[in-house]
Protein backbone atom coordinates (compact mmCIF):
# COMPACT_ATOMS: atom_id res chain seq x y z
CA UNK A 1 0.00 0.00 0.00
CA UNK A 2 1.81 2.97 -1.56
CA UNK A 3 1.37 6.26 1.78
CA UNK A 4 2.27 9.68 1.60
CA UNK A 5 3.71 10.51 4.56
CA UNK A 6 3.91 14.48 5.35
CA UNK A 7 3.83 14.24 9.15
CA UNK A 8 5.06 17.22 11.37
CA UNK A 9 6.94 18.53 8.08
CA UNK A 10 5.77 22.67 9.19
CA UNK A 11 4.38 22.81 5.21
CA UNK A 12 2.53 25.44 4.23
CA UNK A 13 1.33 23.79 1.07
CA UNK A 14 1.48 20.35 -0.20
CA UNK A 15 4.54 19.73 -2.33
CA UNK A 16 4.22 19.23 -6.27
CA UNK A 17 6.25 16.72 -6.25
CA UNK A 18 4.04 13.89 -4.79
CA UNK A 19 1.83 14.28 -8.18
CA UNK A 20 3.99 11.80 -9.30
CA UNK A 21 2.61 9.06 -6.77
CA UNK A 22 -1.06 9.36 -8.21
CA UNK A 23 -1.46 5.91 -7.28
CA UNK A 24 -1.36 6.03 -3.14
CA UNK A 25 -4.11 4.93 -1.11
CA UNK A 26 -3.03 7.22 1.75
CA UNK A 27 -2.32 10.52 2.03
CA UNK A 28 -1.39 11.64 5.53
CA UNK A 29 -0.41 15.49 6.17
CA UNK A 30 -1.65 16.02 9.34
CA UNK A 31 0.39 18.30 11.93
CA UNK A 32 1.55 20.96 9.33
CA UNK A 33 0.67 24.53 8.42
CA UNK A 34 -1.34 23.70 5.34
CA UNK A 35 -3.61 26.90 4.35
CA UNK A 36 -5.57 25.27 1.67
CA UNK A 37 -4.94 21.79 -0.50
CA UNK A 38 -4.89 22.40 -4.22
CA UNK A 39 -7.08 21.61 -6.68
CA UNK A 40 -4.52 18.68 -8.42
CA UNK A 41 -5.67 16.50 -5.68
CA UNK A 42 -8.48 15.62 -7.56
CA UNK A 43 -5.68 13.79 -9.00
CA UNK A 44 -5.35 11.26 -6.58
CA UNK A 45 -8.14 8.91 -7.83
CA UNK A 46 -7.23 5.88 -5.42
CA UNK A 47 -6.85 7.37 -2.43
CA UNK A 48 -8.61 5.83 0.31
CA UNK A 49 -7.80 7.57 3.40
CA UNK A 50 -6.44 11.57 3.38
CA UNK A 51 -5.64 12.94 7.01
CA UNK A 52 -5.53 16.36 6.97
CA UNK A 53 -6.29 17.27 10.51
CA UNK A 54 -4.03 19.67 13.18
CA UNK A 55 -3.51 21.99 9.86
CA UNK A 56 -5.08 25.92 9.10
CA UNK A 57 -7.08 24.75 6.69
CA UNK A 58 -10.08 27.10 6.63
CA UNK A 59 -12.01 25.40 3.43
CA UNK A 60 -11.56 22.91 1.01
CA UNK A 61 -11.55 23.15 -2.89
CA UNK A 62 -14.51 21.48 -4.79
CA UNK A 63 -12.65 18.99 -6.30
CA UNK A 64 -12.21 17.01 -3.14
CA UNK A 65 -15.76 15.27 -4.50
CA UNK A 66 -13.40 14.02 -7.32
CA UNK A 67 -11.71 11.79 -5.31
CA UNK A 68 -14.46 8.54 -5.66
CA UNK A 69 -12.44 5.98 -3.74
CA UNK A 70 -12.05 8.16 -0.60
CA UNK A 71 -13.10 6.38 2.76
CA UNK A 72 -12.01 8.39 5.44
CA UNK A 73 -11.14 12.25 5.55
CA UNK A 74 -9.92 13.18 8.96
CA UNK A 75 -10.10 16.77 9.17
CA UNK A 76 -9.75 17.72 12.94
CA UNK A 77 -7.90 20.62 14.10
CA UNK A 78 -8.77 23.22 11.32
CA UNK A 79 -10.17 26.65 10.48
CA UNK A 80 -12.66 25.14 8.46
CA UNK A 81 -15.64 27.54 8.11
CA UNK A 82 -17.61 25.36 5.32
CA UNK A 83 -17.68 22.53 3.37
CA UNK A 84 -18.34 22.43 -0.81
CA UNK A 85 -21.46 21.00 -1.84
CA UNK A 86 -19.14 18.45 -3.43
CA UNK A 87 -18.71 16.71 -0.71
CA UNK A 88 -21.82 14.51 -1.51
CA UNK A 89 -19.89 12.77 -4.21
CA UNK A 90 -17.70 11.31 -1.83
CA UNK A 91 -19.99 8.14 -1.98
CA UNK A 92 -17.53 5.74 -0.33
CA UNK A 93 -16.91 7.84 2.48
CA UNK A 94 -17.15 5.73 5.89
CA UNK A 95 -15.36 8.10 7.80
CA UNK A 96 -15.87 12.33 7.93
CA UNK A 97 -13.95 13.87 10.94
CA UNK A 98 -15.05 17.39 11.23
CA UNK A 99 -14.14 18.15 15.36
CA UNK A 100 -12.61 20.74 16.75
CA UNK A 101 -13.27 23.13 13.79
CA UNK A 102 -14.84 25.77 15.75
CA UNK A 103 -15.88 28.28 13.24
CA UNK A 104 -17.76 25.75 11.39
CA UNK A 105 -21.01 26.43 11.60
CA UNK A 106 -23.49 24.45 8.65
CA UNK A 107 -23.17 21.22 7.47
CA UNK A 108 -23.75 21.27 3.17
CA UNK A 109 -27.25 19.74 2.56
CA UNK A 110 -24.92 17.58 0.30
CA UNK A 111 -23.20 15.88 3.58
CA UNK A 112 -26.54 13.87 3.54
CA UNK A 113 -26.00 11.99 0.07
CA UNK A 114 -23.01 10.15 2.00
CA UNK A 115 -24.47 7.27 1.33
CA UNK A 116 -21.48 4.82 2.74
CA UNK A 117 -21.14 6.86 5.97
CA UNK A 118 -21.27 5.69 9.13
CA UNK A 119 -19.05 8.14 11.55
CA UNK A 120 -19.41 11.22 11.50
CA UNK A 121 -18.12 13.62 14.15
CA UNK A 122 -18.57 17.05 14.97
CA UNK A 123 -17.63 18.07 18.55
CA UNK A 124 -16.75 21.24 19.38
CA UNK A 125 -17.91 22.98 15.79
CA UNK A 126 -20.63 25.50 16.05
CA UNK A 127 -23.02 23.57 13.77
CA UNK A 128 -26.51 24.40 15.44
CA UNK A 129 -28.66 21.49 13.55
CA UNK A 130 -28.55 17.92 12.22
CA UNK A 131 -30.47 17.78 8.98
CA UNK A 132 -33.47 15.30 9.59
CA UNK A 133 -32.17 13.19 6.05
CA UNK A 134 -29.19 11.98 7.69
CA UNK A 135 -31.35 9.43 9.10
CA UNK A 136 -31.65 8.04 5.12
CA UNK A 137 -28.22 6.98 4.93
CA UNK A 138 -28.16 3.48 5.71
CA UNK A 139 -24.88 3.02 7.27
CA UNK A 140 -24.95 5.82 9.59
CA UNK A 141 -23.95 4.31 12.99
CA UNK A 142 -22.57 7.67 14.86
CA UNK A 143 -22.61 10.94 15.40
CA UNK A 144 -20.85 12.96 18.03
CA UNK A 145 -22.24 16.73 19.00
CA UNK A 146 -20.43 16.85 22.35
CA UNK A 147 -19.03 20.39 22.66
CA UNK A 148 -21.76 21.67 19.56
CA UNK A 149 -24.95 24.26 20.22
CA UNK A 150 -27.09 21.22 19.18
CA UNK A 151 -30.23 21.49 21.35
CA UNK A 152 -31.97 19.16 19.82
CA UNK A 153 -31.66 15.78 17.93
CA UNK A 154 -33.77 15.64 15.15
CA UNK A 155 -36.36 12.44 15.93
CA UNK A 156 -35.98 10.91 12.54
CA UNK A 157 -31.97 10.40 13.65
CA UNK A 158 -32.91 9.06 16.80
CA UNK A 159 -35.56 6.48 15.79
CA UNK A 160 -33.35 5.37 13.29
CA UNK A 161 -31.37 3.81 16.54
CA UNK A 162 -28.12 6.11 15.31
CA UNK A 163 -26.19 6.73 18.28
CA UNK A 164 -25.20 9.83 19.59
CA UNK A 165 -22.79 11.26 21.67
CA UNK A 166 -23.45 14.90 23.08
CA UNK A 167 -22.72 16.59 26.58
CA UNK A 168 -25.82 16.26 29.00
């Protein structure tokens, strides 16, 4: 399994020079100084996993949907302040870590055509609401809120038998 490993590097941008390893499965880049990733990673049309989190990312270019085979984006530990509608095309996505992004306030009405997700987790953003249709994706096993102004779950989510983890 072909990684790119970027660990701890202090990058402020991810190097041209790993276009030539289109083929990895894994991307890792987390702990840097990344300000935005470019739109060649759409690119990178077999990678599985992509950690970008502990990085100043504050959003993330629309062709992150091009990347079909993706199963788990860890994005903790950003600036993030949206997501692109694109994300919905992400339809092997198991795996969306969205925590500690704390000026991240809406979730993309997109995030609910996921339909291979079944963690998602988004403690300590400032997303207010859950939209009711995440309860249609059929592999949807978690959700964490703990640290979010969620007040209330919507009962379509919780009838579903989704579990969720939120401060009392």
């Amino acid at each position: 399994m072909e990684t790119i490993k970027l660990v701890g590097r202090n990058i402020k941008e991810l190097p041209e020079d790993i276009r030539t390893q289109k083929d990895a499965l894994v991307l890792d880049a987390h702990y840097n100084k990344l300000k935005e990733i470019p739109s060649w990673i759409s690119e990178f049309s077999c990678l599985k996993e992509m950690n970008l989190a502990v990085n100043l990312l504050s959003a993330l270019p629309p062709e992150i949907g091009m990347l079909a085979s993706l199963e788990i984006l860890a994005l903790t530990k950003n600036k993030l302040k949206s997501l692109p509608e694109e994300i919905g095309q992400l339809k092997k996505l198991k795996l969306l870590q969205l925590d500690l992004n704390p000026q991240l306030k809406v979730l993309p009405v997109a995030i609910t055509q996921l339909e291979s997700l079944e963690e998602l987790n988004l403690q300590g953003t400032k997303i207010a609401s859950l939209p009711k249709e995440l309860a249609l994706l059929p592999n949807l096993k978690k959700i964490n809120i703990i640290g979010t102004p969620i007040q209330e779950v919507p009962p379509e989510i919780i009838s579903k038998g989704i579990r969720i983890f939120q401060s009392k």
